[in-house]
Protein backbone atom coordinates (compact mmCIF):
# COMPACT_ATOMS: atom_id res chain seq x y z
CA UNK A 1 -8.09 13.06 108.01
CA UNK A 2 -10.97 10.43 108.32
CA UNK A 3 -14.31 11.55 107.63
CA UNK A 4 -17.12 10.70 110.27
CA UNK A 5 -19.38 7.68 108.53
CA UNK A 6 -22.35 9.78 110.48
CA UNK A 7 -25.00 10.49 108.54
CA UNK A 8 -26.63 13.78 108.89
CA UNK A 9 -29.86 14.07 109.68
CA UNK A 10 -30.22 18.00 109.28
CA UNK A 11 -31.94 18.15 113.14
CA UNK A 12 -30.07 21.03 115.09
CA UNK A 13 -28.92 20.26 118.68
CA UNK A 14 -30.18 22.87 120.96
CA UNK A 15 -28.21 24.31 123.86
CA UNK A 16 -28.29 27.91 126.05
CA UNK A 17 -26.35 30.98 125.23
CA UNK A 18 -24.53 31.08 128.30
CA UNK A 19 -23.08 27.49 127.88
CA UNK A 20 -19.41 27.72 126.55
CA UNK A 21 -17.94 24.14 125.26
CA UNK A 22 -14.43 23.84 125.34
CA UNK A 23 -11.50 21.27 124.81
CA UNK A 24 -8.11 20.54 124.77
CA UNK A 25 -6.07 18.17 122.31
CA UNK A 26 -2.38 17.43 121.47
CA UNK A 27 -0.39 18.58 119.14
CA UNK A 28 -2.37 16.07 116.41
CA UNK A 29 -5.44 17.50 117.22
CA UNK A 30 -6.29 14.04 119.09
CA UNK A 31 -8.25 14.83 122.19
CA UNK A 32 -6.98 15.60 125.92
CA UNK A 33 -10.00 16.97 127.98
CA UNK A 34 -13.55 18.24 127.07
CA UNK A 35 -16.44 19.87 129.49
CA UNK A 36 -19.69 18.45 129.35
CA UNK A 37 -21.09 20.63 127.01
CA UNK A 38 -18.98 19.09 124.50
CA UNK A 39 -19.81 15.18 125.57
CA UNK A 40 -23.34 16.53 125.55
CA UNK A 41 -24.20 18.22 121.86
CA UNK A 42 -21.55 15.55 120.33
CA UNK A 43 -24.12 12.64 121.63
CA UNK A 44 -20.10 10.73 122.12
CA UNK A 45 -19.28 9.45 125.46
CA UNK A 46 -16.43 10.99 126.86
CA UNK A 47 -14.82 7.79 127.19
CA UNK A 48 -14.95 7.70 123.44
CA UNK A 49 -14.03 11.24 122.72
CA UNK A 50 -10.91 10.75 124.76
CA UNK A 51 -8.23 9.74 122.42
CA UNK A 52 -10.22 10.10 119.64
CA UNK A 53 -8.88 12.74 116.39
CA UNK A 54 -10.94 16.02 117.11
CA UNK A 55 -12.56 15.50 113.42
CA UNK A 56 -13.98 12.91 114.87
CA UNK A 57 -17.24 16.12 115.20
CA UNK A 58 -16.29 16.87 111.44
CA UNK A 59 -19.56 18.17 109.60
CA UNK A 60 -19.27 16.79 105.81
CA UNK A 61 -20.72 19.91 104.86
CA UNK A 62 -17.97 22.50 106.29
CA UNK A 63 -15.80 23.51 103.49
CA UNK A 64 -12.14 21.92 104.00
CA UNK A 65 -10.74 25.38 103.17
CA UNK A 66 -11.59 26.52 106.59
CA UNK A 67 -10.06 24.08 108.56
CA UNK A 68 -6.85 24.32 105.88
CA UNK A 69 -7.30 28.34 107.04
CA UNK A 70 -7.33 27.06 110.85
CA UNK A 71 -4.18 24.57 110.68
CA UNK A 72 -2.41 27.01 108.76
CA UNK A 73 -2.44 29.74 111.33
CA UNK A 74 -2.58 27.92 114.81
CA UNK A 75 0.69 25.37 113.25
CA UNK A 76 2.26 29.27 112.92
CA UNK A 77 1.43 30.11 116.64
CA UNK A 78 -1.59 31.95 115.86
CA UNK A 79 -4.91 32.22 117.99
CA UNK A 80 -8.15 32.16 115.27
CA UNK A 81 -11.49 31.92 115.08
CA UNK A 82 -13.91 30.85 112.83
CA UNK A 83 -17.82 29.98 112.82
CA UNK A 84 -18.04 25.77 112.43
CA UNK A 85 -20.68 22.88 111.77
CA UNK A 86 -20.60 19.84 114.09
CA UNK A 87 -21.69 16.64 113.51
CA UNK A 88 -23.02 14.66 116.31
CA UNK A 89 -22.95 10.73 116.80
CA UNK A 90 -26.79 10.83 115.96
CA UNK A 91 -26.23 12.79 113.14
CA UNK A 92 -28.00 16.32 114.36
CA UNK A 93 -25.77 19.08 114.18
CA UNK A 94 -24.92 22.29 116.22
CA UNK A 95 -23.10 25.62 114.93
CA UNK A 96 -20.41 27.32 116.86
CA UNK A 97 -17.94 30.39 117.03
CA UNK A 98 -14.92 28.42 117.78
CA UNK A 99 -11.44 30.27 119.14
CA UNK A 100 -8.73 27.96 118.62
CA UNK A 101 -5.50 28.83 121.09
CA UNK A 102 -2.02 26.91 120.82
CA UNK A 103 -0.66 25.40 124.12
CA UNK A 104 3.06 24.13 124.40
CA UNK A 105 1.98 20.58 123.18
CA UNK A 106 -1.37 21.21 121.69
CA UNK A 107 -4.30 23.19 121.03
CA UNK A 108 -7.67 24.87 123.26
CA UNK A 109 -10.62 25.23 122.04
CA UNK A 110 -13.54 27.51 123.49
CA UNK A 111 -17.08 27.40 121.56
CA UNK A 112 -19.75 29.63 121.74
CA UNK A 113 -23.05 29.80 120.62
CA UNK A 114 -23.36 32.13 117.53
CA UNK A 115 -26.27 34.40 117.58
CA UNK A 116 -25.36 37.43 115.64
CA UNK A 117 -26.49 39.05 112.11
CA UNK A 118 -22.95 38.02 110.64
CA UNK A 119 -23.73 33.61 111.15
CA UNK A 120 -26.72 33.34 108.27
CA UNK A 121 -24.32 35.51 106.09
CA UNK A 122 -21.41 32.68 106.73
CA UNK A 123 -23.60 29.78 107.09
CA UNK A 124 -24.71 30.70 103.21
CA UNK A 125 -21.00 31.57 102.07
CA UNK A 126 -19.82 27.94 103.62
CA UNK A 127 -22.27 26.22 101.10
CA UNK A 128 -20.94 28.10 98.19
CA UNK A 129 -17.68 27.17 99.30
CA UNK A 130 -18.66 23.68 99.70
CA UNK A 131 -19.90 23.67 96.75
CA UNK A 132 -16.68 25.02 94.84
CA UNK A 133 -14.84 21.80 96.68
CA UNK A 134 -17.50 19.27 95.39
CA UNK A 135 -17.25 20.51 92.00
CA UNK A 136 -13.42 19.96 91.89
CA UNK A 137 -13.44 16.62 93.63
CA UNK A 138 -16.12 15.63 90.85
CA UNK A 139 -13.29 17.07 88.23
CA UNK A 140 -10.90 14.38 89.09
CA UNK A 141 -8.80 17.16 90.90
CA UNK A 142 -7.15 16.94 94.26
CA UNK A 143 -8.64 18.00 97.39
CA UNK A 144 -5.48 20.50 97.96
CA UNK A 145 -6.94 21.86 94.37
CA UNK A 146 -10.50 22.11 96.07
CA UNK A 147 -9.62 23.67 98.96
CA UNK A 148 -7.12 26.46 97.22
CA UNK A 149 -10.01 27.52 94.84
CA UNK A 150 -12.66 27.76 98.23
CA UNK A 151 -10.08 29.17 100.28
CA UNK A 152 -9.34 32.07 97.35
CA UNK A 153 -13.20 32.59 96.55
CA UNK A 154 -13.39 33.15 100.43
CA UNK A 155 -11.40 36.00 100.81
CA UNK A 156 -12.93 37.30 97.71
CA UNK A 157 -16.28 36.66 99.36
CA UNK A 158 -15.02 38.44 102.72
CA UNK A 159 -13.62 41.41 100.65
CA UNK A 160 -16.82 42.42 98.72
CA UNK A 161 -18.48 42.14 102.51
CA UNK A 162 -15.83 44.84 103.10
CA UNK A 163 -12.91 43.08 104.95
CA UNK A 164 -9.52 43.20 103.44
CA UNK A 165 -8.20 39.49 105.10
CA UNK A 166 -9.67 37.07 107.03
CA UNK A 167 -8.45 38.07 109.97
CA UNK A 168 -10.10 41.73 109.57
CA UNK A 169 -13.42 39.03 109.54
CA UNK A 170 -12.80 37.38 112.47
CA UNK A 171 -11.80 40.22 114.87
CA UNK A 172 -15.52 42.07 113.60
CA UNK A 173 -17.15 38.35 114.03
CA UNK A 174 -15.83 37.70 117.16
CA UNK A 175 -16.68 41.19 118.72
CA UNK A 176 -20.08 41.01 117.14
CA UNK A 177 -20.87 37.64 118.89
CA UNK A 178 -19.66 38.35 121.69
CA UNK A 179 -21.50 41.62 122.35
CA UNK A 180 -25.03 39.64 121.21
CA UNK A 181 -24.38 37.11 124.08
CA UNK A 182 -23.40 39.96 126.19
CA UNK A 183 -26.58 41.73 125.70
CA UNK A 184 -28.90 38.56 125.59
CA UNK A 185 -27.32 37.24 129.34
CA UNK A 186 -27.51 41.03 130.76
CA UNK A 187 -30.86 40.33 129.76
CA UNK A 188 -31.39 37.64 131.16
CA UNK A 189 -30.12 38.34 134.18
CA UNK A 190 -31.72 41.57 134.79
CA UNK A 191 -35.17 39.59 134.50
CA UNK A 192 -34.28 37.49 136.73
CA UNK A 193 -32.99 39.89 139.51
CA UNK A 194 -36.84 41.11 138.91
CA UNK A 195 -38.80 37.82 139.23
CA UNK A 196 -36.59 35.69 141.67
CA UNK A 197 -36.88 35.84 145.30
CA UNK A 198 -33.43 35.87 147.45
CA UNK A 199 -31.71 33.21 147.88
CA UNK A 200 -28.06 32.04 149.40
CA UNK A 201 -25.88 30.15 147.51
CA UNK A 202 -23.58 27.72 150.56
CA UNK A 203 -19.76 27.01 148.86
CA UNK A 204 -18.57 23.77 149.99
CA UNK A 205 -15.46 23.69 151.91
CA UNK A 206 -13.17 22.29 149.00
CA UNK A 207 -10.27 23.26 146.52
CA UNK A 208 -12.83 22.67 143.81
CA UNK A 209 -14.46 26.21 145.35
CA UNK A 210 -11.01 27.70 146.28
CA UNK A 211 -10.29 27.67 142.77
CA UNK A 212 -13.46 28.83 141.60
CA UNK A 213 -12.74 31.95 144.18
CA UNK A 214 -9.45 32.55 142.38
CA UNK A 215 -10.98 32.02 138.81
CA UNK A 216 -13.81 34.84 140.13
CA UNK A 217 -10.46 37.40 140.84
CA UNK A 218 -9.52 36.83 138.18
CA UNK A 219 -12.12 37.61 136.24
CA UNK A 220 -12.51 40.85 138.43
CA UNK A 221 -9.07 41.64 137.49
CA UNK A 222 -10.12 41.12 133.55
CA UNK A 223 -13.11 43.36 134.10
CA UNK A 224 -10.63 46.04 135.87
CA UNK A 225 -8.15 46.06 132.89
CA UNK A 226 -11.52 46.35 130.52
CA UNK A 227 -12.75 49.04 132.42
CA UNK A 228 -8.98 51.20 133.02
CA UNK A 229 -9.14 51.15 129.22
CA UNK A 230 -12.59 51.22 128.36
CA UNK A 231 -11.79 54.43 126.10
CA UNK A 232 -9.95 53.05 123.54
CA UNK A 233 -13.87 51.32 122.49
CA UNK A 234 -14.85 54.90 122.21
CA UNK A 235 -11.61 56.02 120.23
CA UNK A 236 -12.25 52.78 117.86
CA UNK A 237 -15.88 53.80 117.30
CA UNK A 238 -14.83 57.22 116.33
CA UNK A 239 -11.56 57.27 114.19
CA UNK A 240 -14.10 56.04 111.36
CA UNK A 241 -15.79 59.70 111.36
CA UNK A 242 -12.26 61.08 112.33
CA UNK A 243 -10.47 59.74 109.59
CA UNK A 244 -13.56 60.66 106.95
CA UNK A 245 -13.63 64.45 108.59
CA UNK A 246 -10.04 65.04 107.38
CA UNK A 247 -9.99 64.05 103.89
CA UNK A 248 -13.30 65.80 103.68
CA UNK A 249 -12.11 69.14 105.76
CA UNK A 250 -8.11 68.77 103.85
CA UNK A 251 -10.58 68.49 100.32
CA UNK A 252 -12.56 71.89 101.71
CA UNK A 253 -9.42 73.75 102.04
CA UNK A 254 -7.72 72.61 98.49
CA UNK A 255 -10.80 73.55 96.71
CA UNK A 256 -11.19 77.09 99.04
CA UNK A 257 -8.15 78.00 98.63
CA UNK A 258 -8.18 77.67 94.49
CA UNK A 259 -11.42 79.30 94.27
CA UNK A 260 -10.27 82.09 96.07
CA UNK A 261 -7.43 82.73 93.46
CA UNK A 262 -9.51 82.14 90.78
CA UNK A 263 -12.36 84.58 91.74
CA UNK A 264 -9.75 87.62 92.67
CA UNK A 265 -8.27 86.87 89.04
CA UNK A 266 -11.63 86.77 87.71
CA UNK A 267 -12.74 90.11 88.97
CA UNK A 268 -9.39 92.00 88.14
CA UNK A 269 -8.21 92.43 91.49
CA UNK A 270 -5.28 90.15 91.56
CA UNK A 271 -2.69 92.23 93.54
CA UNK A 272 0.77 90.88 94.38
CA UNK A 273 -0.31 90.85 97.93
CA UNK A 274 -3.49 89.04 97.40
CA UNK A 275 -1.57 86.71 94.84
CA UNK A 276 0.93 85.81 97.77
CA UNK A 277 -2.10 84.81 99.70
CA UNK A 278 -3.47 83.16 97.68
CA UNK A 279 -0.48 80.65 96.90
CA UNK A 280 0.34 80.79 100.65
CA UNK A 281 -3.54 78.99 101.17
CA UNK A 282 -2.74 76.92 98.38
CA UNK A 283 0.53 75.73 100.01
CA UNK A 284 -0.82 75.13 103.17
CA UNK A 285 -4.17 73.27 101.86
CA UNK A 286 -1.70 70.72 100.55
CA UNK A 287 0.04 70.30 103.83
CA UNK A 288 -3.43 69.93 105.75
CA UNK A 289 -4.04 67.01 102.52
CA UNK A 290 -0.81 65.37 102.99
CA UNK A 291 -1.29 65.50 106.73
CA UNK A 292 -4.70 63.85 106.19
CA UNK A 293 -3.59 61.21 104.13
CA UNK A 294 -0.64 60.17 106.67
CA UNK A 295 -3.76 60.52 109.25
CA UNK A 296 -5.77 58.07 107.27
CA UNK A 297 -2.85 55.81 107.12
CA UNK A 298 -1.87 55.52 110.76
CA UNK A 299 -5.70 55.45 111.94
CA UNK A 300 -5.92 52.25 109.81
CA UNK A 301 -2.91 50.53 111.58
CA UNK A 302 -4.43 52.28 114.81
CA UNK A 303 -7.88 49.95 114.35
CA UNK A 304 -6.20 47.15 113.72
CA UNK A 305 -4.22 47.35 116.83
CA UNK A 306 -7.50 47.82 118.59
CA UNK A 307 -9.24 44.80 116.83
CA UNK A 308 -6.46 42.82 117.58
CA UNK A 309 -6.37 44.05 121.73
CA UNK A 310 -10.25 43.46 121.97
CA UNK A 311 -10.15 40.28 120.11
CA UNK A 312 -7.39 39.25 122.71
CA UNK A 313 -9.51 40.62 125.58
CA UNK A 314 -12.44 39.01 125.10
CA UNK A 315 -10.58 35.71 124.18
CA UNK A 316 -8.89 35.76 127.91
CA UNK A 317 -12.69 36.60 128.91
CA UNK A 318 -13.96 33.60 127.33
CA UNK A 319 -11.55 31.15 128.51
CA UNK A 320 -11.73 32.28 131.97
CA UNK A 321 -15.79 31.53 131.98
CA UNK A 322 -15.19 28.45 130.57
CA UNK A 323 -12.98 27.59 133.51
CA UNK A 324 -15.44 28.81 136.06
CA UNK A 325 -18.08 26.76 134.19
CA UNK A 326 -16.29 23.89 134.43
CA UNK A 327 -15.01 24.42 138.34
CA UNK A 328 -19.11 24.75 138.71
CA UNK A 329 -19.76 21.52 137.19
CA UNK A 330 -16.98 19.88 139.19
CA UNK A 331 -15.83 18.28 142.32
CA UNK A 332 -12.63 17.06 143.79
CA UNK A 333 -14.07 15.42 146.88
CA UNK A 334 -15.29 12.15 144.26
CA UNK A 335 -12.41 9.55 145.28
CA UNK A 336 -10.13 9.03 142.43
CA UNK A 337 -8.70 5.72 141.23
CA UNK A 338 -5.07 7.97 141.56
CA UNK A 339 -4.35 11.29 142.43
CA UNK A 340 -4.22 12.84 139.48
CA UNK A 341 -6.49 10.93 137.08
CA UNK A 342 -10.38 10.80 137.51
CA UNK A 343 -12.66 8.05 136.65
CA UNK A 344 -13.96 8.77 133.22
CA UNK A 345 -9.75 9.95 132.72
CA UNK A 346 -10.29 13.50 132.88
CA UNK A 347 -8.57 15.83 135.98
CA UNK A 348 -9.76 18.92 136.96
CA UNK A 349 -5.94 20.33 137.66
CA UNK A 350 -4.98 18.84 134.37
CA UNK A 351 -7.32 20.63 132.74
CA UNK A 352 -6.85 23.78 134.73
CA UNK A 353 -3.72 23.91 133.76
CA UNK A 354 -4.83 23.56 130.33
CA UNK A 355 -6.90 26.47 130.28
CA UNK A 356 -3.87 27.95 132.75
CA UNK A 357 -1.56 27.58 129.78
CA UNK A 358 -3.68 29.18 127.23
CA UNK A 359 -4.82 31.90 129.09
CA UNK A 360 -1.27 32.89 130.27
CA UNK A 361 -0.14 32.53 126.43
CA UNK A 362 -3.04 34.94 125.41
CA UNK A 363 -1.96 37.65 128.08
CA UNK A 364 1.68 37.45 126.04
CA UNK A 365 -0.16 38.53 123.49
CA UNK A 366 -1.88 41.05 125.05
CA UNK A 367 1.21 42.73 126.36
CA UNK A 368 2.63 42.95 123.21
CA UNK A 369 -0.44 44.37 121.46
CA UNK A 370 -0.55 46.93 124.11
CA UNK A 371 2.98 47.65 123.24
CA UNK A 372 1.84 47.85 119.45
CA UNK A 373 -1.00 49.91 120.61
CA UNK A 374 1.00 52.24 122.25
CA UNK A 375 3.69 53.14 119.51
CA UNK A 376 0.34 53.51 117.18
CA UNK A 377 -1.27 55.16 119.15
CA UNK A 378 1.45 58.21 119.87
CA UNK A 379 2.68 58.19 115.93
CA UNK A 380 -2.26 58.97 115.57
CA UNK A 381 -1.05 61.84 118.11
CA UNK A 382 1.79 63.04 116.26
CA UNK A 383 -0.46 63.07 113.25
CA UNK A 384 -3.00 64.85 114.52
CA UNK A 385 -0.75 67.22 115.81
CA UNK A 386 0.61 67.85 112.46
CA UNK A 387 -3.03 68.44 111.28
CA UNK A 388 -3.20 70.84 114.01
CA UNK A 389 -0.78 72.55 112.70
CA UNK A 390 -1.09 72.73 109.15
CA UNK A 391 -4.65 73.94 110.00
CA UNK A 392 -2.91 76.72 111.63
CA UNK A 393 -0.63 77.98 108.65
CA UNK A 394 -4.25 78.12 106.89
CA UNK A 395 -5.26 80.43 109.65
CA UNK A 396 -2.03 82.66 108.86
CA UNK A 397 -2.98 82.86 105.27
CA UNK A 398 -6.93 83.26 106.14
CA UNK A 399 -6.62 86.22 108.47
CA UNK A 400 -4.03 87.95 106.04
CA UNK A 401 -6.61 87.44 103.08
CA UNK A 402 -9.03 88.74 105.28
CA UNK A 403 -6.78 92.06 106.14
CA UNK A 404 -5.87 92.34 102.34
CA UNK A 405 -9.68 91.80 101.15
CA UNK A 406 -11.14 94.52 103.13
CA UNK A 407 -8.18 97.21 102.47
CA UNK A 408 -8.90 96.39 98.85
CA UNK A 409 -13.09 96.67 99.58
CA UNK A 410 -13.73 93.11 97.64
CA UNK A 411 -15.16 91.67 100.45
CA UNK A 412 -18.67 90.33 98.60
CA UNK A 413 -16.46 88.41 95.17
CA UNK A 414 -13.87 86.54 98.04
CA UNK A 415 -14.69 87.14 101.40
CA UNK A 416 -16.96 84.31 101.37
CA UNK A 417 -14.49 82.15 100.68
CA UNK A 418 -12.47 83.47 102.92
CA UNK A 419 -15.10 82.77 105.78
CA UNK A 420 -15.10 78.98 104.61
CA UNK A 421 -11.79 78.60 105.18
CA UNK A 422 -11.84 80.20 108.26
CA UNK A 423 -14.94 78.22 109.89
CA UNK A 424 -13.03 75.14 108.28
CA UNK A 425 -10.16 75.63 110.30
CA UNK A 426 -11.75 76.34 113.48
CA UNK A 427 -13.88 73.26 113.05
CA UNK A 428 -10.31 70.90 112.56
CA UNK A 429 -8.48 72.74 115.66
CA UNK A 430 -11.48 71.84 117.58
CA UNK A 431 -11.73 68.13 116.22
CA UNK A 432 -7.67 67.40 116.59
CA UNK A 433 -7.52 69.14 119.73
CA UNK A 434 -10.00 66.93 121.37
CA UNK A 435 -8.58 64.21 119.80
CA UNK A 436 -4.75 64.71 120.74
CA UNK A 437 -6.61 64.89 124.42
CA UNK A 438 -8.26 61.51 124.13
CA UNK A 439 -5.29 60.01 122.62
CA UNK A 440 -2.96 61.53 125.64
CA UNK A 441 -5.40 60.36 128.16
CA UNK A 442 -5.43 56.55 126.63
CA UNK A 443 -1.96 56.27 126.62
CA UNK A 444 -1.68 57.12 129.76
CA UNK A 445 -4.49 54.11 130.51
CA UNK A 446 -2.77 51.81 128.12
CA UNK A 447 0.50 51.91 129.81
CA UNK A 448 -0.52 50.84 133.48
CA UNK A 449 -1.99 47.29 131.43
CA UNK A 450 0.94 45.71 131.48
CA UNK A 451 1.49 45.37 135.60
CA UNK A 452 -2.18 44.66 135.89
CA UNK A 453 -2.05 41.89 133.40
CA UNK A 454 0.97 40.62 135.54
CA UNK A 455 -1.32 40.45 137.98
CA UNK A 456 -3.63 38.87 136.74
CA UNK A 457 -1.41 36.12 135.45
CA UNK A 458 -0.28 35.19 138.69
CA UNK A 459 -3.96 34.44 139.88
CA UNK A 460 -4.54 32.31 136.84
CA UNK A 461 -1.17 30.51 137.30
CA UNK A 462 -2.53 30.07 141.00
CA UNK A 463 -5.45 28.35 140.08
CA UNK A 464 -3.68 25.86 138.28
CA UNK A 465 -1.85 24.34 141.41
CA UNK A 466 -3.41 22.31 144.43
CA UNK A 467 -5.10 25.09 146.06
CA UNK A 468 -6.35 24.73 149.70
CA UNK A 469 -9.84 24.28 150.84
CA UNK A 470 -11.36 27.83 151.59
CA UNK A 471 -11.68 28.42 155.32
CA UNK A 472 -15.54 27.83 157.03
């Protein structure tokens, strides 16, 4: 791909937080439609932009790796994100959060503005990376060479930050940026329901509005699905702590259970009956350690699936304001040279059903993450049930020690061990049985998503079509 002959002059290009570029291009990457956000940080007339290769923005200073990484997975049929530089036509730059989505013949792009702890961290790791590239160009070697060596240091990079792939990264980027400009425009807003006086906003009588009323459903519809499952947020947050509570508590009952054959040896007072117990806690410990380990297996997956559902989410989310944004900015009542091109050679219903197409490809994937969600999250419940129930053979084995310990008066060498175990295993039935609960009660959430995502397909794929004027 060309390089811009731009040069840059290291002067950012401001815009707000609550302004979301986006833009569509073919199947070359050679652009179809942009907002005005993007005309306006690019410093390009549209006019130019249209037509033009989508590198056209290319920052000499983003590492080639990344967009190698991007091509890679959205040729594959993969949505991705990734922070970017942009180069403008008067060389000032701007940094984004760009989510790339595939369309039947070509590509959307939605841009936000990244404000979170995680951009310095990649802004400094893209000059290293850069700088990796520059040194092999200067070696005689091949870009492809360049761009191997930055794209393996990155994943080496993202590893020691503690994320085992890239797209591990981007699913904790993403959320992190996108709950930053959640909080800053909740913010915002709640000042300004403080300081502004009333006021009555009129909607013209056109389609232009009758779309943005069916773009607003739909967004309530979004929000609804958010909301029916807003517990798997709370199940993510806490499967961390779950997942560290029983290898700890599985570790508790191992080393219990072989102190408390040691000590009964130790004081002569090994009896076959207390030896029986002793292997039976043993026995059982294992089971509660094999049970965590399977636990700490299918939590992992279990994240992942939930990563991949919010990532999804909040992708739809994004896309969806974009549309509204650009409905806003809008107007069908302009005459038109035809009627389906505009003057500068953008249409709103093009572009609509741009977005349309994206958005509806992006529910398919929700769908079948939910489905993925589901089947992981009933083989977490089976697991915890099994934890459950290891934790109960313990209990077998504790109270019998306990019987056996006090016949034979030794309660002060092992009955304090015997009282670990025993406030051990009350402490796990508690934690799995709440958790089997929460998990029940989520997949009963999860499984209404798919016929309210149906639903709210059907509103975006109305908004897409010549809607009528909305009634005075």
């Amino acid at each position: 791909m060309k390089q811009s002959k731009v040069v840059p002059t290291g002067v950012e290009g401001a815009f707000d937080i609550e302004e979301l570029f986006f833009s569509t291009t073919n199947n070359a990457g050679v652009i179809r439609f942009g907002n005005d956000v993007f005309v306006r940080l690019s410093k390009h007339p549209l006019e130019k932009l249209l037509g033009a290769p989508h590198n056209i923005i290319r920052h000499p200073e983003m590492p080639r790796a990344v967009f190698e990484l991007f091509w890679t997975e959205i040729l594959a049929g993969n949505t991705i994100g990734a922070y970017v530089q942009n180069l403008a036509a008067d060389g000032s730059h701007y940094w984004v959060f760009a989510i790339v989505t595939p369309l039947p013949d070509g590509f959307l792009s939605v841009r936000l503005k990244p404000t979170s702890e995680m951009f310095p961290i990649v802004s400094e790791l893209y000059e290293s990376l850069r700088a990796i590239e520059v040194e092999s160009q200067e070696r005689g070697e091949l870009h492809a060479d360049g761009m191997r060596l930055a794209g393996e240091q990155l994943l080496v990079e993202l590893e020691e930050l503690g994320y085992s792939s890239y797209t591990d990264f981007m699913y904790a980027a993403f959320q992190e940026e996108m709950r930053c400009r959640d909080h800053a425009l909740s913010e915002r807003k709640n000042n300004f329901k403080a300081n502004a006086p009333s006021v009555t906003v009129e909607v013209s009588d056109t389609s232009t509005a009758a779309r943005s009323a069916g773009l607003q459903l739909a967004r309530e519809r979004l929000n609804g699905v958010c909301e029916h499952i807003a517990g798997l947020k709370s199940l993510q947050d806490g499967l961390d702590d779950k997942v560290s509570f029983a290898t700890d508590v599985s570790r508790r009952f191992e080393r219990a259970a072989t102190n408390t054959a040691i000590r009964a040896t130790a004081f002569e007072i090994a009896t076959q009956a207390l030896d029986t117990i002793a292997a039976h806690l043993g026995s059982a410990a294992k089971e509660v350690h094999k049970g965590a380990n399977s636990f700490r297996v299918q939590a992992e997956r279990t994240i992942k699936s939930l990563d991949r559902n919010s990532f999804q989410l909040d992708t739809v989310r994004l896309a969806i304001e974009a549309a509204e944004q650009f409905c806003a900015g809008s107007s069908d009542d302009s005459p038109e040279p035809d009627e389906t091109q505009s003057a500068n050679g953008q249409s709103l219903q093009a572009m609509l059903s741009d977005l349309s197409l994206a958005i509806g490809r992006l529910l398919d994937e929700v769908v079948d993450s939910v489905g993925t969600l589901s089947k992981d999250l009933d083989a977490m419940r089976r697991d915890s049930e099994g934890l459950r129930r290891a934790a109960l053979m313990l209990r077998f084995g504790q109270l019998a020690g306990v019987i056996e310990v006090a016949r034979l008066n030794v309660q002060e060498s092992v009955g304090p061990l015997l009282q670990e175990i025993g406030t051990n295993i009350d402490h796990a039935q508690k934690e799995f049985t709440e958790l089997i609960s929460q998990i029940e009660g989520l997949l009963g959430s999860v499984g209404q998503v798919p016929a309210m995502v149906e639903a709210l397909r059907q509103e975006i794929e109305s908004v897409a079509v010549e809607r009528p004027a909305l009634a005075a």
